[in-house]
PDB file of N, CA and C in Angstrom:
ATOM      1  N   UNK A   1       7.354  17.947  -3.081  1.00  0.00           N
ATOM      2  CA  UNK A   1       7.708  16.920  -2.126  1.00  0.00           C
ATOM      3  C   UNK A   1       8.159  15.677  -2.896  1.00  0.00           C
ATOM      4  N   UNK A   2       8.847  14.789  -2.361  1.00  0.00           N
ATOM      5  CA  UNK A   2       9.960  13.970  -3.007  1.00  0.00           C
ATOM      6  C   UNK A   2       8.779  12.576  -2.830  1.00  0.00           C
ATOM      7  N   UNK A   3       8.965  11.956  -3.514  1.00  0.00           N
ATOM      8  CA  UNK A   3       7.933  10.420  -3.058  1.00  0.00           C
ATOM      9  C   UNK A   3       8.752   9.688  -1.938  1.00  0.00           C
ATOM     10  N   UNK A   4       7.742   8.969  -1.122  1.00  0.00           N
ATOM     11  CA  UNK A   4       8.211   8.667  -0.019  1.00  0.00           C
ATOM     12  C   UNK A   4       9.083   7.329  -1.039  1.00  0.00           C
ATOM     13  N   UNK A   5      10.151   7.245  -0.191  1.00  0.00           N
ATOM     14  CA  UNK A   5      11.516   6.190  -0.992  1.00  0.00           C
ATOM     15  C   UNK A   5      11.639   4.533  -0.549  1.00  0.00           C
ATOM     16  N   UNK A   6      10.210   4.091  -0.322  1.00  0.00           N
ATOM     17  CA  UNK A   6      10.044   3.078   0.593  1.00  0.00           C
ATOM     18  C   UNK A   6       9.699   1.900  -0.729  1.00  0.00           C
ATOM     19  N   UNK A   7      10.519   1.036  -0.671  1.00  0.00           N
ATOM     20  CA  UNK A   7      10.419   0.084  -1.773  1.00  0.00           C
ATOM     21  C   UNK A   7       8.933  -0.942  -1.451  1.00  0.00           C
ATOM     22  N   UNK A   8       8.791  -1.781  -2.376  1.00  0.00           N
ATOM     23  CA  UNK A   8       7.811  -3.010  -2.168  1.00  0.00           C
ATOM     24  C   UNK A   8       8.400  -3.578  -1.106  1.00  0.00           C
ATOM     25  N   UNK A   9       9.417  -4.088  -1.402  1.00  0.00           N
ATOM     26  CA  UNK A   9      10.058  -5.370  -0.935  1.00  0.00           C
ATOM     27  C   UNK A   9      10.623  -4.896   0.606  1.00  0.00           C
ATOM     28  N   UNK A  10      10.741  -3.569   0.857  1.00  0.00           N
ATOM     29  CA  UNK A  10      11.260  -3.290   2.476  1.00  0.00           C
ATOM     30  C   UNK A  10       9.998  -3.158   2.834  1.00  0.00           C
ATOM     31  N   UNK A  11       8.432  -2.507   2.691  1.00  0.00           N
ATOM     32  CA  UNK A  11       7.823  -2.671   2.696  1.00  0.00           C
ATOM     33  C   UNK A  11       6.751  -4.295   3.658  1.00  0.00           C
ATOM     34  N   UNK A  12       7.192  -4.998   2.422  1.00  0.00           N
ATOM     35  CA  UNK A  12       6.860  -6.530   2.748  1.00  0.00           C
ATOM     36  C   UNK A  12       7.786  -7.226   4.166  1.00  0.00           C
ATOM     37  N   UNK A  13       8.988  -6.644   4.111  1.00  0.00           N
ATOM     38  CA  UNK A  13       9.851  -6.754   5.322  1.00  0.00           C
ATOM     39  C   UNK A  13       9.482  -6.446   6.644  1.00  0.00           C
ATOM     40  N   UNK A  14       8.988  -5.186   6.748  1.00  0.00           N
ATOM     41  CA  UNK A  14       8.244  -4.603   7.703  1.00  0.00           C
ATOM     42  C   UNK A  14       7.218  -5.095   7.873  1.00  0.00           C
ATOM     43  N   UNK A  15       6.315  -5.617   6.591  1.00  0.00           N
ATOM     44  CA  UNK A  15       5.084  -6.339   7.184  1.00  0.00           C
ATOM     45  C   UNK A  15       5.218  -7.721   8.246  1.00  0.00           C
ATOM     46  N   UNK A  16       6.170  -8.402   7.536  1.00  0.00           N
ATOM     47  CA  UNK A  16       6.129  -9.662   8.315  1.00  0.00           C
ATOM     48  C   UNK A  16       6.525  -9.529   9.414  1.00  0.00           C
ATOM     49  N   UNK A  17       7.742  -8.462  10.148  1.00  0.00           N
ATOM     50  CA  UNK A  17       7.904  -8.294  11.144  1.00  0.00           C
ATOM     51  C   UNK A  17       6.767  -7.873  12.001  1.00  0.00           C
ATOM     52  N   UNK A  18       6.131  -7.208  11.478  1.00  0.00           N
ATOM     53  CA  UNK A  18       5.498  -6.928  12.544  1.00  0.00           C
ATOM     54  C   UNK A  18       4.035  -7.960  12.460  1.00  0.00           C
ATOM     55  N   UNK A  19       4.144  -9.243  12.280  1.00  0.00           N
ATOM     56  CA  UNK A  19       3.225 -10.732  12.003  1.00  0.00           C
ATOM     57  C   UNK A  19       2.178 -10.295  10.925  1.00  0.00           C
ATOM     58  N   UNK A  20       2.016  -9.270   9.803  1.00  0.00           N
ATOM     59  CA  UNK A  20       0.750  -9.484   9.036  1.00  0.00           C
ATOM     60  C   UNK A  20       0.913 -10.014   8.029  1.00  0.00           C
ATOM     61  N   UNK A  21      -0.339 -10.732   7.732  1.00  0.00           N
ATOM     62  CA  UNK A  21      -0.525 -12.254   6.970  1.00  0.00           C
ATOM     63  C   UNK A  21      -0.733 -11.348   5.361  1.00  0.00           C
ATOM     64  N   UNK A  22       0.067 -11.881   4.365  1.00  0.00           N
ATOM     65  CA  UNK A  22      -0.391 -11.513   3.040  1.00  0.00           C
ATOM     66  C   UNK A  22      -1.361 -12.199   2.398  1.00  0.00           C
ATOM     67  N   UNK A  23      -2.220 -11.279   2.342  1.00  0.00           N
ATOM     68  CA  UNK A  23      -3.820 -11.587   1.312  1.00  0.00           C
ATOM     69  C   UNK A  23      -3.481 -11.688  -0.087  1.00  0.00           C
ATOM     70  N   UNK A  24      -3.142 -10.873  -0.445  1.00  0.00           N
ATOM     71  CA  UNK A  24      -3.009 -10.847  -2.094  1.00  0.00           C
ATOM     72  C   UNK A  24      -2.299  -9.716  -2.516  1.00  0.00           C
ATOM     73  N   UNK A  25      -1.214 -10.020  -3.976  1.00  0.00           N
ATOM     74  CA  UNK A  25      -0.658  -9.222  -4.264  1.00  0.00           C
ATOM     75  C   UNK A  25      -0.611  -8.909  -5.898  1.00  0.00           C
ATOM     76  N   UNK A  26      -1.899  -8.434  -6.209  1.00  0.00           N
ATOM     77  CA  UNK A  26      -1.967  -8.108  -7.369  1.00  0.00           C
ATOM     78  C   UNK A  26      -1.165  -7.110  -8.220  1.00  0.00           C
ATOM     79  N   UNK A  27      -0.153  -7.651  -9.137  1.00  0.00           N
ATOM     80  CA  UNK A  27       0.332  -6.688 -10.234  1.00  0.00           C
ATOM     81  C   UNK A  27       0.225  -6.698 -11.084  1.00  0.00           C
ATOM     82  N   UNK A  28       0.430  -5.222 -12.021  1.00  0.00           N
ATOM     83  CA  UNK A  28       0.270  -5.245 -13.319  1.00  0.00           C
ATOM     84  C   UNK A  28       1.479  -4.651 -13.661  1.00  0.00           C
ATOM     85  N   UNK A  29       1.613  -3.837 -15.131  1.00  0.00           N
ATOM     86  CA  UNK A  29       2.961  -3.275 -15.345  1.00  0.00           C
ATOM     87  C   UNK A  29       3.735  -2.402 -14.406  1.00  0.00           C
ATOM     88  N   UNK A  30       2.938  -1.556 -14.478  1.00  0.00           N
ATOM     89  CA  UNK A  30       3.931  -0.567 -13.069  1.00  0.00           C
ATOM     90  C   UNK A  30       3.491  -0.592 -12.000  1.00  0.00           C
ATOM     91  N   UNK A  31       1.999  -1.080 -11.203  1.00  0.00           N
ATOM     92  CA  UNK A  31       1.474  -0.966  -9.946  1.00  0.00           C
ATOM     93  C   UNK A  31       1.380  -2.366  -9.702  1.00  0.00           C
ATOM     94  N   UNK A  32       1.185  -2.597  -8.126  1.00  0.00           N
ATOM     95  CA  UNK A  32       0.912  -3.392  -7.315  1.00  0.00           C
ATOM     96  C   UNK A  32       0.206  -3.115  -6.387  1.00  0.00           C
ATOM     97  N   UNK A  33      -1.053  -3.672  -5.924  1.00  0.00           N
ATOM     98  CA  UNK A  33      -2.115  -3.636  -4.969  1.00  0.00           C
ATOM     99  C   UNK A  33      -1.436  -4.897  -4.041  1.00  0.00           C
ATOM    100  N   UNK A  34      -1.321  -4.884  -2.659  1.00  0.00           N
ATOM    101  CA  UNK A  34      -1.045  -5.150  -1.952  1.00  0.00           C
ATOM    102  C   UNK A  34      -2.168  -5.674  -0.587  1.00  0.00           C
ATOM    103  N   UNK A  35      -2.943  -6.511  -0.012  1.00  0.00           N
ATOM    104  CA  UNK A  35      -3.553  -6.881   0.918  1.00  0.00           C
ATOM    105  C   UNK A  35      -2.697  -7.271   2.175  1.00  0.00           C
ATOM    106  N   UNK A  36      -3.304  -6.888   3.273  1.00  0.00           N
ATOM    107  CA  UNK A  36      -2.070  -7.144   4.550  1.00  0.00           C
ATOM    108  C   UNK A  36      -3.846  -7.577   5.471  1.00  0.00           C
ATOM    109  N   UNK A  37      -3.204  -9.086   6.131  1.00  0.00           N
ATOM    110  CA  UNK A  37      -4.676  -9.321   7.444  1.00  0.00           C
ATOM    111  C   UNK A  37      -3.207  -8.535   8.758  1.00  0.00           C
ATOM    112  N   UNK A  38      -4.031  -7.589   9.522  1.00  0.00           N
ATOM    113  CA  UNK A  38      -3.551  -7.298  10.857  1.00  0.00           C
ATOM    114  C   UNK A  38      -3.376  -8.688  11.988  1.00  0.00           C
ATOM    115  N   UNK A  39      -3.020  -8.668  13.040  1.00  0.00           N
ATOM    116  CA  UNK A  39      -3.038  -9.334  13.701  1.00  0.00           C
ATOM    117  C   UNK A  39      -4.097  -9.244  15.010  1.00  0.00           C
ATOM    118  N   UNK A  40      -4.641  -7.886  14.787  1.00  0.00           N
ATOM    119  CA  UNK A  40      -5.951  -7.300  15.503  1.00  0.00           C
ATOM    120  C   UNK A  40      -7.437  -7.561  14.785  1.00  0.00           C
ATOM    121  N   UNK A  41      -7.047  -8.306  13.149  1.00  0.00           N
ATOM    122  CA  UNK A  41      -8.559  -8.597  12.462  1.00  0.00           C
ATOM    123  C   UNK A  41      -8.243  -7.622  11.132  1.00  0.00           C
ATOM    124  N   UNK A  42      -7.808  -6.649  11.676  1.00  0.00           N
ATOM    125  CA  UNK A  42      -8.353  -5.667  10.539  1.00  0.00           C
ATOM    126  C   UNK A  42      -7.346  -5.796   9.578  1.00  0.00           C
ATOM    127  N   UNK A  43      -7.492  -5.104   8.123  1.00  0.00           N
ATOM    128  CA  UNK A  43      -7.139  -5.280   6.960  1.00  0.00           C
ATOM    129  C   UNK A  43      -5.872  -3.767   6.519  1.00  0.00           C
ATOM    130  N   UNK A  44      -5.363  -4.011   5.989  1.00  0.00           N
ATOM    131  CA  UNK A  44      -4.667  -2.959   5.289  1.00  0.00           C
ATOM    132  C   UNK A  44      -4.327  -3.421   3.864  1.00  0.00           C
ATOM    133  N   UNK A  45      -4.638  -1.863   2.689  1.00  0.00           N
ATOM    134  CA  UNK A  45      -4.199  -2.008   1.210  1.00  0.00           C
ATOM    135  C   UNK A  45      -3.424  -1.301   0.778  1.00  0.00           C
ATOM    136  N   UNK A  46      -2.335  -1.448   0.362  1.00  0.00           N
ATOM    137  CA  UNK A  46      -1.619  -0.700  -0.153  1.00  0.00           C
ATOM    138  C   UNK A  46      -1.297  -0.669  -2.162  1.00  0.00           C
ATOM    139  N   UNK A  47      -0.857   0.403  -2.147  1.00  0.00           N
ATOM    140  CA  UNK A  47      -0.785   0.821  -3.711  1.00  0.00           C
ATOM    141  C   UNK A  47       0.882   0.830  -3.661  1.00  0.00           C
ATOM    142  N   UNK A  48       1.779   0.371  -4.486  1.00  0.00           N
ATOM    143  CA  UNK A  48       3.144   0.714  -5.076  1.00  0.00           C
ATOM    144  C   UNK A  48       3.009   0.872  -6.589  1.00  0.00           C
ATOM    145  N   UNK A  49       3.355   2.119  -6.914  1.00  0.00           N
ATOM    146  CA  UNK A  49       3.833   2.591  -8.317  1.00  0.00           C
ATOM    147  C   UNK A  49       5.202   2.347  -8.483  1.00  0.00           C
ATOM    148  N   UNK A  50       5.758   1.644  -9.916  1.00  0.00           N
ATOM    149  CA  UNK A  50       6.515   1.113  -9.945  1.00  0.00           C
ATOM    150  C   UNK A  50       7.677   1.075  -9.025  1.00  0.00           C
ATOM    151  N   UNK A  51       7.086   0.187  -7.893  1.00  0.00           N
ATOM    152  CA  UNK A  51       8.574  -0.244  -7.068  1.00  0.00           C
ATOM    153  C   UNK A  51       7.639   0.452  -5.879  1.00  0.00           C
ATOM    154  N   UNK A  52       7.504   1.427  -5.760  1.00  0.00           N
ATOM    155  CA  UNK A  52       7.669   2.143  -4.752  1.00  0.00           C
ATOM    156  C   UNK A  52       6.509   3.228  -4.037  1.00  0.00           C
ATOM    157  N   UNK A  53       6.157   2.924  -2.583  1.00  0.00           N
ATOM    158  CA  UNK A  53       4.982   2.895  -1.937  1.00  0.00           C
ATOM    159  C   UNK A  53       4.331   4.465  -2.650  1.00  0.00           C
ATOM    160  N   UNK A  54       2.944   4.095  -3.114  1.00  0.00           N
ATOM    161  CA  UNK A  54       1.845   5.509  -3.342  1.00  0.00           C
ATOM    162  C   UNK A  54       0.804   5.724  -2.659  1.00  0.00           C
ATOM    163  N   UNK A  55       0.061   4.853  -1.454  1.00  0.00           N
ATOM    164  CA  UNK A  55      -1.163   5.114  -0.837  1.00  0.00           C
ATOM    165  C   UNK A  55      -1.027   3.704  -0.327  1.00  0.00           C
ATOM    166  N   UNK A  56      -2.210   3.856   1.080  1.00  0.00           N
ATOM    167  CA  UNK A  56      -2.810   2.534   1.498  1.00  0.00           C
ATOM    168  C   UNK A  56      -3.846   3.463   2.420  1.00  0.00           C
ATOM    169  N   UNK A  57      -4.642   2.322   2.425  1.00  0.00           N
ATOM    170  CA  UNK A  57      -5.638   2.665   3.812  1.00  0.00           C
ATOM    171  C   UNK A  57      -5.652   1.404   4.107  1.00  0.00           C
ATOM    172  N   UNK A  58      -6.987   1.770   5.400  1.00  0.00           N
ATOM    173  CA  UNK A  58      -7.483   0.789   6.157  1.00  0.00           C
ATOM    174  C   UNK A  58      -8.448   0.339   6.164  1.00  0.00           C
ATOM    175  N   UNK A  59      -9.029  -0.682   6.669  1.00  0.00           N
ATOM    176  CA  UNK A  59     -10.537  -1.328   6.606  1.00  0.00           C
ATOM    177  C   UNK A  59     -11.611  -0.248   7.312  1.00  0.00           C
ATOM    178  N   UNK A  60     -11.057   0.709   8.016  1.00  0.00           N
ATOM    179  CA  UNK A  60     -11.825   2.095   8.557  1.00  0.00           C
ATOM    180  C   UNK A  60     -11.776   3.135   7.382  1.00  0.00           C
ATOM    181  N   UNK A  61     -11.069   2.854   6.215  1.00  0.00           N
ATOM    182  CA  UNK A  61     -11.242   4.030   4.926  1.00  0.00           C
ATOM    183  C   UNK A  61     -10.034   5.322   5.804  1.00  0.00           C
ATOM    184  N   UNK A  62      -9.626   5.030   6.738  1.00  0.00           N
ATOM    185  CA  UNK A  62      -8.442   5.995   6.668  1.00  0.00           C
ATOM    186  C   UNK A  62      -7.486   5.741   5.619  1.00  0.00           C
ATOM    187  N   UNK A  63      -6.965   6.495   5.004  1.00  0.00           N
ATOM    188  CA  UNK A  63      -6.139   6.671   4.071  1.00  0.00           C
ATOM    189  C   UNK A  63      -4.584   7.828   4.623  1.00  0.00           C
ATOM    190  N   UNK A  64      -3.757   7.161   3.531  1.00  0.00           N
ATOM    191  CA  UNK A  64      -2.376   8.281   3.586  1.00  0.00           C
ATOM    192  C   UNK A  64      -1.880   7.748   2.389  1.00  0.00           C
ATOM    193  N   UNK A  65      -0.732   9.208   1.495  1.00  0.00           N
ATOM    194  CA  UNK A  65      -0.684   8.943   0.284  1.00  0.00           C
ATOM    195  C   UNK A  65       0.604  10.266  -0.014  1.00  0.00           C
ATOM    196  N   UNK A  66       0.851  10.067  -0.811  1.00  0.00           N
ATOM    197  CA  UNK A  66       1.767  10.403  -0.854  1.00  0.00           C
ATOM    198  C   UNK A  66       2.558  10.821  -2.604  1.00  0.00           C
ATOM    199  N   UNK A  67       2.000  12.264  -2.884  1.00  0.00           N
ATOM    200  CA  UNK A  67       1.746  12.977  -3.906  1.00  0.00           C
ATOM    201  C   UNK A  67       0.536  12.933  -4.379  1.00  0.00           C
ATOM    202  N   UNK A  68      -0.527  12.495  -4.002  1.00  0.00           N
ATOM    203  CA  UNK A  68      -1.304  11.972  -4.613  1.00  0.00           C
ATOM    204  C   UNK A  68      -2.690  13.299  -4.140  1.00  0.00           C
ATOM    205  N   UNK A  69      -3.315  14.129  -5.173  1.00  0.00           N
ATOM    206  CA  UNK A  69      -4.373  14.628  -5.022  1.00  0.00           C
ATOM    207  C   UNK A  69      -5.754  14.315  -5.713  1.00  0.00           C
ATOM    208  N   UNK A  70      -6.626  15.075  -5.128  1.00  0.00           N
ATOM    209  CA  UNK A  70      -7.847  14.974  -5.466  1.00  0.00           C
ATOM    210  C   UNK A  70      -8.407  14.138  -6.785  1.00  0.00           C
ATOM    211  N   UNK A  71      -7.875  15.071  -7.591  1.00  0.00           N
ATOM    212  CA  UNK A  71      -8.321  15.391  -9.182  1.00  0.00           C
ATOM    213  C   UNK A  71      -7.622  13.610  -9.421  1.00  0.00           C
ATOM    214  N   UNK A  72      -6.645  13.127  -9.274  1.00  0.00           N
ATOM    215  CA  UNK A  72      -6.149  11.299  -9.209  1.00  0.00           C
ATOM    216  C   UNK A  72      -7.489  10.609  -9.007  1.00  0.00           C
ATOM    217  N   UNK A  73      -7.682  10.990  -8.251  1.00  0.00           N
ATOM    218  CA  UNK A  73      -8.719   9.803  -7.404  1.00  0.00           C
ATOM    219  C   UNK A  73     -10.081   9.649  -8.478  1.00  0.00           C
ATOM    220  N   UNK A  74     -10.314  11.336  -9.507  1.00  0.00           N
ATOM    221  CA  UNK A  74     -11.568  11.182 -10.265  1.00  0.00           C
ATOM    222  C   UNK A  74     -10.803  10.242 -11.774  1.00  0.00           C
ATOM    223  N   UNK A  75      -9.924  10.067 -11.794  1.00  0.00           N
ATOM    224  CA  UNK A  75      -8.966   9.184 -12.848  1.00  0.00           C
ATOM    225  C   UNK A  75      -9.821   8.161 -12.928  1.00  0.00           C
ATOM    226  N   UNK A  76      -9.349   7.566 -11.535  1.00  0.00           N
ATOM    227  CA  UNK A  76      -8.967   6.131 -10.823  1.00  0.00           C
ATOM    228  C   UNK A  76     -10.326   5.417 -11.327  1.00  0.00           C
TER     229      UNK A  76
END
């Protein structure tokens, strides 16, 4: 499966449209952690590997991701 092709920056586009407030946007060389406040309270985090979206969840620990298995997560 192909990585989903969704940049930071369209990403951040979509956020503001749809009103969520940026918390924090921590980067390092190739990743960026991403904080989003909802407009319902709740929180969303997202992960971009260089450039381009790899995971987020929610303040409920739902998650979605995208190449990303198991055996990653015992890395992390």
């Amino acid at each position: 499966m192909d990585t989903l092709q969704c940049s930071k920056h369209a990403f951040h586009v979509f956020a503001e449209h749809q009103g969520w407030l940026l918390l924090f946007d921590k980067m390092t060389d190739n990743k960026s952690e991403v904080g989003y406040l909802l407009q319902s309270g709740s929180s969303i985090f997202a992960v971009f590997t260089d450039g381009l979206f790899d995971r987020m969840n929610d303040s409920s620990n739902a998650a979605i991701a995208v190449n990303h298995t198991e055996e990653e997560d015992d890395d992390d």
